[in-house]
Protein backbone atom coordinates (compact mmCIF):
# COMPACT_ATOMS: atom_id res chain seq x y z
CA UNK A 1 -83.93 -209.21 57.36
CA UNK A 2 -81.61 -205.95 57.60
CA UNK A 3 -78.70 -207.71 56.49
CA UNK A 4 -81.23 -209.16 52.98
CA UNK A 5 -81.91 -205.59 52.22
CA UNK A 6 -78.45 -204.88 52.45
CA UNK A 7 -77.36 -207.44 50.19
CA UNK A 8 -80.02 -206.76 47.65
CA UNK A 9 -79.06 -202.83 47.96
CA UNK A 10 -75.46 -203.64 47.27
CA UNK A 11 -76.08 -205.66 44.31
CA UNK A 12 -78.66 -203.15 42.85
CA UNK A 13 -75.65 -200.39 43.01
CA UNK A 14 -72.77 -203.24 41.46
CA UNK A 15 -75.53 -203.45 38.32
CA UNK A 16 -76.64 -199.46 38.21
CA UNK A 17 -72.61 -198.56 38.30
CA UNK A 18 -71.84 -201.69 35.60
CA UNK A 19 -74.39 -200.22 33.43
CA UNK A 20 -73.21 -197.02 33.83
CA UNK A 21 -69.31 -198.01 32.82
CA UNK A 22 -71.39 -200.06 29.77
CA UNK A 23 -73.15 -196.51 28.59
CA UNK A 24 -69.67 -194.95 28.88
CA UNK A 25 -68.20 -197.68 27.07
CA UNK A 26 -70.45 -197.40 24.28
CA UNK A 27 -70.10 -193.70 24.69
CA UNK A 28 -66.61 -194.03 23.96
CA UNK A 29 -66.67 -196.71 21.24
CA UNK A 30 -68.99 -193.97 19.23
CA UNK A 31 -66.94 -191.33 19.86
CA UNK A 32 -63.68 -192.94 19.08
CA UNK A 33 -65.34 -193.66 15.66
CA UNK A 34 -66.51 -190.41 14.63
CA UNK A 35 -63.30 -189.34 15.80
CA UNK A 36 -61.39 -191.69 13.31
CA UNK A 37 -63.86 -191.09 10.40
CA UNK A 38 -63.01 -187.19 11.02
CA UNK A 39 -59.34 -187.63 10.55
CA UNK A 40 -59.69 -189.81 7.91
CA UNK A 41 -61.31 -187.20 5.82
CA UNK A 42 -58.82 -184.88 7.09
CA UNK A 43 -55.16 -186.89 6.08
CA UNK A 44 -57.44 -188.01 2.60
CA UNK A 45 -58.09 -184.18 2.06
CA UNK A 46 -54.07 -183.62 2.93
CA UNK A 47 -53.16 -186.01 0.61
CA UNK A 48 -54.92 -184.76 -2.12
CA UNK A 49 -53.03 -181.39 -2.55
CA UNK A 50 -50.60 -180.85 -6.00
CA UNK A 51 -48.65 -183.41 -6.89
CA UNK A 52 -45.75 -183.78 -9.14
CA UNK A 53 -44.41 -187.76 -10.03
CA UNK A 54 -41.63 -189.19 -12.12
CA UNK A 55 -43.02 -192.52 -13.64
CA UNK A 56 -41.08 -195.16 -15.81
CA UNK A 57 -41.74 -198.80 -17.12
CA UNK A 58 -42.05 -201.02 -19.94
CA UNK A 59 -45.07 -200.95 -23.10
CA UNK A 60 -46.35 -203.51 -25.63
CA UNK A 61 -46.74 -201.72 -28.78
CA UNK A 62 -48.09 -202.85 -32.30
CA UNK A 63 -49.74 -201.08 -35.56
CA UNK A 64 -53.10 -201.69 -36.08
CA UNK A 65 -52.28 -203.38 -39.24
CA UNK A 66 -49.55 -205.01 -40.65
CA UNK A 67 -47.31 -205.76 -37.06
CA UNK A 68 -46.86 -208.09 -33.99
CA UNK A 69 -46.64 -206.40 -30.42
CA UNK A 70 -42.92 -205.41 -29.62
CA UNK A 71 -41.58 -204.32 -26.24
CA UNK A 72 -40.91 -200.74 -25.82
CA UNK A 73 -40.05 -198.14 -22.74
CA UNK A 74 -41.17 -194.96 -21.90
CA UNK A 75 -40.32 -192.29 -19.22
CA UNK A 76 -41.49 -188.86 -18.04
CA UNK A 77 -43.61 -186.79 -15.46
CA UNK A 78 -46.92 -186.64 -13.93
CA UNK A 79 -48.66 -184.04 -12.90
CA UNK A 80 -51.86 -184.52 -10.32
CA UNK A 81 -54.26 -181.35 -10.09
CA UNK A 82 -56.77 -181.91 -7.41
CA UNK A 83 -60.25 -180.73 -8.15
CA UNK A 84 -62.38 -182.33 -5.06
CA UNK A 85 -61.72 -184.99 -2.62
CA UNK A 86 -61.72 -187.51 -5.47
CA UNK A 87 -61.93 -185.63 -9.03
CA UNK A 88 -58.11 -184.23 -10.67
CA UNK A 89 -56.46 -183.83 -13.69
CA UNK A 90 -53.41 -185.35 -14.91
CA UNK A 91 -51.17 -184.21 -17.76
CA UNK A 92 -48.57 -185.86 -18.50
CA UNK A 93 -45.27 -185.79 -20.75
CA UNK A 94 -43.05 -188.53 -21.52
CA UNK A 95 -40.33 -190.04 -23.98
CA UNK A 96 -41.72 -193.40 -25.54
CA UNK A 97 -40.91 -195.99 -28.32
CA UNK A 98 -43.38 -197.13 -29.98
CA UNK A 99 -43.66 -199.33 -33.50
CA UNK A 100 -43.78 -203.85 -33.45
CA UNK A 101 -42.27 -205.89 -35.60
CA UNK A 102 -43.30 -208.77 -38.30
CA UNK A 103 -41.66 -211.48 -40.43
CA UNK A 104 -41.96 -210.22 -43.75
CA UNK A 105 -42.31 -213.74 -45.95
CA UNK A 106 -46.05 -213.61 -44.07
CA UNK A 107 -47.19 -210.31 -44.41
CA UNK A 108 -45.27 -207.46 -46.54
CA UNK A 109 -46.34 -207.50 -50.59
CA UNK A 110 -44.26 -205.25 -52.38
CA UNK A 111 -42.78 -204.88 -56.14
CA UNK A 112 -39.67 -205.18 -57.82
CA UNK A 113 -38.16 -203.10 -60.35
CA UNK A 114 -39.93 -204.87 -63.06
CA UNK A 115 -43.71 -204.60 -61.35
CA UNK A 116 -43.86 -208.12 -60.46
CA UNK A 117 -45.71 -208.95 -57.26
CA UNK A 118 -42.75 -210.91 -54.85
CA UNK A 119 -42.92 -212.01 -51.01
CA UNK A 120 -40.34 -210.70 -48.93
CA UNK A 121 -38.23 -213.05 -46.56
CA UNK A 122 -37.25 -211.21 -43.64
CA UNK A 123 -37.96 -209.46 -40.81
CA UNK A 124 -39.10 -206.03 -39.91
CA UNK A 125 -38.31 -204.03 -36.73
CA UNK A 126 -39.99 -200.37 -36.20
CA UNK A 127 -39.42 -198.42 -33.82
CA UNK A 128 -40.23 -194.71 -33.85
CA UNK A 129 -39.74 -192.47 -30.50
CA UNK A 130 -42.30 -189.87 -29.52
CA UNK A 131 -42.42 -187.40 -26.98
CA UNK A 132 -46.45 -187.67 -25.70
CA UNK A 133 -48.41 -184.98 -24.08
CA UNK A 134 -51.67 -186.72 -22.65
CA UNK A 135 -54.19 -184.73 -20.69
CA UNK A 136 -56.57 -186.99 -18.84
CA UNK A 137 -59.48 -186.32 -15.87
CA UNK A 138 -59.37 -188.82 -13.51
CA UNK A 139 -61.81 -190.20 -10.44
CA UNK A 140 -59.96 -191.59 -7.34
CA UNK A 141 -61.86 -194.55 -4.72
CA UNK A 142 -60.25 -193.77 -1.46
CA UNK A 143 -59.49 -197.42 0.46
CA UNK A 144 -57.55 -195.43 3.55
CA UNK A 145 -56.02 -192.17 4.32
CA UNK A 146 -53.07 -192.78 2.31
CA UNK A 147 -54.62 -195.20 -0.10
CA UNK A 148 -56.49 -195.26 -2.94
CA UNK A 149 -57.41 -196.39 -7.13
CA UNK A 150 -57.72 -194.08 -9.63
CA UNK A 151 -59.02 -194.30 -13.35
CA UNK A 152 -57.89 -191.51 -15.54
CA UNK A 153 -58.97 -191.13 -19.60
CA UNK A 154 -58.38 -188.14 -21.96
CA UNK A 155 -56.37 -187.10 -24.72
CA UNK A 156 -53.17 -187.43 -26.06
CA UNK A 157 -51.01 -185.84 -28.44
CA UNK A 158 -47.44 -186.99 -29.92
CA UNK A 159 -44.66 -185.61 -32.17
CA UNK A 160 -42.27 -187.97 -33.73
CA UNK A 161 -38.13 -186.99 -32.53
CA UNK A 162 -37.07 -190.38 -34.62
CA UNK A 163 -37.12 -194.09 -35.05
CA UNK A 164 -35.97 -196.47 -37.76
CA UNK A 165 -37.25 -199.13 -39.66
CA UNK A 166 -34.87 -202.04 -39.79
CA UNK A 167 -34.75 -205.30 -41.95
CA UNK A 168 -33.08 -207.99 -41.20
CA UNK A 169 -32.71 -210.59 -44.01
CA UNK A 170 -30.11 -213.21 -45.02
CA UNK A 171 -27.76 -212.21 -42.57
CA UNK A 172 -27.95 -208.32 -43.30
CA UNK A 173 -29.81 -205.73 -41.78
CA UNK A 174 -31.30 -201.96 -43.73
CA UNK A 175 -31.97 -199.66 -41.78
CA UNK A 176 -34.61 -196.75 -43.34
CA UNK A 177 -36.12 -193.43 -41.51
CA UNK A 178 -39.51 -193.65 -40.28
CA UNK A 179 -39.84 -190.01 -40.65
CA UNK A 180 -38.01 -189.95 -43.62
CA UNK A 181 -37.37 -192.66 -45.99
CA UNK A 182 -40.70 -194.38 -44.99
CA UNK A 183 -43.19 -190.93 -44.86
CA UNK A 184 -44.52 -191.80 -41.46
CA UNK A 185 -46.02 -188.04 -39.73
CA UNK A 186 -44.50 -186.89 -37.09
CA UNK A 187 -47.87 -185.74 -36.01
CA UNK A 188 -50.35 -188.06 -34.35
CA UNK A 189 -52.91 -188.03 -31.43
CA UNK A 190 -55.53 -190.41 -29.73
CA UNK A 191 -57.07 -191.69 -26.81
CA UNK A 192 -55.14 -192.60 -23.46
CA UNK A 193 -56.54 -194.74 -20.25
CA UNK A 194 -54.95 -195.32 -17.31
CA UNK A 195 -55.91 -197.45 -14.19
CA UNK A 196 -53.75 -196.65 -11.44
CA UNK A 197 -52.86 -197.31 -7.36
CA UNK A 198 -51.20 -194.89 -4.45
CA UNK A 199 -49.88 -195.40 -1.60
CA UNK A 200 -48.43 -192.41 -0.51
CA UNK A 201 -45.96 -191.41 -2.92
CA UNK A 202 -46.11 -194.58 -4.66
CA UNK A 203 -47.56 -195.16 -7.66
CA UNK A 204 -48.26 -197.96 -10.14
CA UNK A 205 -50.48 -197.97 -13.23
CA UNK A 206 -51.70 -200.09 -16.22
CA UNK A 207 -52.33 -197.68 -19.24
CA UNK A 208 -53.42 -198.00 -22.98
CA UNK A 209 -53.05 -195.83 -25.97
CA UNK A 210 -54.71 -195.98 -28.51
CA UNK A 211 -54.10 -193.67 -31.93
CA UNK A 212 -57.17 -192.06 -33.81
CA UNK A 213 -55.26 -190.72 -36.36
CA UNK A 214 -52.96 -192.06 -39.58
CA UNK A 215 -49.20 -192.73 -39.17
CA UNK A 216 -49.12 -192.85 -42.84
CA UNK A 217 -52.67 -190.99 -44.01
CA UNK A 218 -52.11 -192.48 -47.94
CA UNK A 219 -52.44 -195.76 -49.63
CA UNK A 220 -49.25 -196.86 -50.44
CA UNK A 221 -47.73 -196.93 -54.24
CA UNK A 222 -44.59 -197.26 -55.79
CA UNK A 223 -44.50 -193.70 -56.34
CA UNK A 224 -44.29 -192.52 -53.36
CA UNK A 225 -42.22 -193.23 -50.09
CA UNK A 226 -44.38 -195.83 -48.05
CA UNK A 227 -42.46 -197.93 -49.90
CA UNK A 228 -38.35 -198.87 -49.19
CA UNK A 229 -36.30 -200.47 -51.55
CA UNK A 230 -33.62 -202.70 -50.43
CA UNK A 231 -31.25 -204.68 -52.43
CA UNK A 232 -31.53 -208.68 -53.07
CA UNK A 233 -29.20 -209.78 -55.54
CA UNK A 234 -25.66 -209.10 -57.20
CA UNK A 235 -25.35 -208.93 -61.08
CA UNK A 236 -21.28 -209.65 -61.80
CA UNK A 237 -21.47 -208.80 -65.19
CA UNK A 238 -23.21 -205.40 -64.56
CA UNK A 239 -21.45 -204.80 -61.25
CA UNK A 240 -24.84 -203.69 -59.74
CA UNK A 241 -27.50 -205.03 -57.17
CA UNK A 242 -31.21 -205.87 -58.08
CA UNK A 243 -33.41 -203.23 -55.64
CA UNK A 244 -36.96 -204.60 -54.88
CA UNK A 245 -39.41 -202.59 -53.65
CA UNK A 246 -41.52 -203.60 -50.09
CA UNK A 247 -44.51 -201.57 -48.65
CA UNK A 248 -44.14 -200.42 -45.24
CA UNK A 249 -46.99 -198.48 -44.51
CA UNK A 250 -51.16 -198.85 -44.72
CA UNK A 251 -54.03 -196.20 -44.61
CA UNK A 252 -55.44 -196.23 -41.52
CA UNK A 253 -52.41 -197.38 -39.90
CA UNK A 254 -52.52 -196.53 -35.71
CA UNK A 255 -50.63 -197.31 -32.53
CA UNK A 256 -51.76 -199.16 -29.78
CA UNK A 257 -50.13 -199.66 -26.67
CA UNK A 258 -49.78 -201.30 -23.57
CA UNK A 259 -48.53 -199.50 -20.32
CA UNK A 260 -47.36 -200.40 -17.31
CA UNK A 261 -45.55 -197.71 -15.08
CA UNK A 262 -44.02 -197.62 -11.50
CA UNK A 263 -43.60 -194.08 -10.65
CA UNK A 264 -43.27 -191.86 -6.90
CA UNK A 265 -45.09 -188.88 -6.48
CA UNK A 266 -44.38 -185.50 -4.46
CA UNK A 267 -46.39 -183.41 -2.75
CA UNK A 268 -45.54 -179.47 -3.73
């Protein structure tokens, strides 16, 4: 009989002390959690301090009428301004190309000399280089500590530092300025939207532009200089060349462009 009660004693402390190292277990597991969660929000709130970033990469860019997508590049800086744990702003400033291109025999109407209507074989290549200002506020979705997507969207504002329109036809190429020859403004702004992704100091982004206001701002005439003469054919008996006449630019003519950028961040 003693030696019952002492077994059943002796098993009543084995399950009082397992439960015990269970409670403390559990105990533990919570803590360890809040713990974790606590310097998560910590390293998250020490990676979002200033930033500065150099960011490169490639761009698809076209006109809103008249041109095919080209590829372009652009390259600058990025700056990221934290307001909150997941609000900033983000200017920017970078040197991109911009334009597209077009065969000319399906597109580009022009006039000769004489005012007759003619199609153009050829092809066009424009390419005008910008230095962009864009100024976006962006919202960031922390995945980890040291991870997280973005989305940024604001304005954007460009001057024109040169470009050229080129034609290649019949084995030779003219070459006209965008800015000059071919009236294009220097001036131009729109909309910019960026999705992005950091890890750390890395960076990558998809971005589009997209231009609310003329390159050209006038309908095109023969009087003025949206359009570029180029010459076609060789008079012996005069000893001169035949000029016709092509339009080159269209009211309401925009960029649009496709981004993508690789870029490293530092912390300042």
């Amino acid at each position: 009989m003693n030696k019952t009660i002492r077994n059943v004693t002796m098993l009543l402390l084995l399950i009082t002390v397992s439960l015990q190292g269970v409670a403390q277990e559990d105990y533990s597991i919570a803590e360890f959690l809040a713990r974790r969660k606590a310097e998560k929000k910590v390293a998250q709130i020490e990676m979002n301090t200033f930033r500065m970033g150099l960011k490169s990469g490639f761009n698809m860019s076209t006109y809103t009428k008249g041109f095919d997508y080209r590829p372009n590049i652009h390259t600058g800086m990025a700056f990221e301004i934290p307001l909150s744990l997941n609000w900033f702003l983000m200017p920017e400033v970078y040197y991109i190309n911009k334009g597209g291109r077009k065969s000319a025999d399906d597109v580009f109407y022009g006039l000769n000399e004489y005012g007759y209507s003619m199609w153009v074989t050829g092809k066009f290549y424009s390419s005008p280089s910008y230095i962009d200002v864009p100024f976006m506020v962006g919202y960031k979705h922390w995945v980890d500590e040291d991870m997280n997507l973005y989305a940024a969207l604001g304005p954007y504002v460009s001057y024109g530092v040169g470009g050229k329109l080129k034609l290649e036809r019949a084995g030779k190429t003219d070459k006209y300025d965008l800015f000059g020859d071919c009236g294009f403004n220097r001036w131009n702004y729109g909309l910019n939207l960026e999705l992005g992704y950091n890890y750390e100091g890395l960076n990558l982004a998809l971005g589009f532009d997209y231009g609310l206001s003329d390159i050209v701002g006038v309908v095109p005439t023969t009087n003025n200089n949206n359009i570029v003469m180029y010459p076609s054919d060789y008079n012996p008996n005069t000893k001169k060349y035949t000029y016709n006449q092509v339009q080159i630019g269209y009211k309401e003519m925009r960029h649009v462009v496709f981004k993508f950028s690789l870029g490293y961040f530092f912390k300042l």
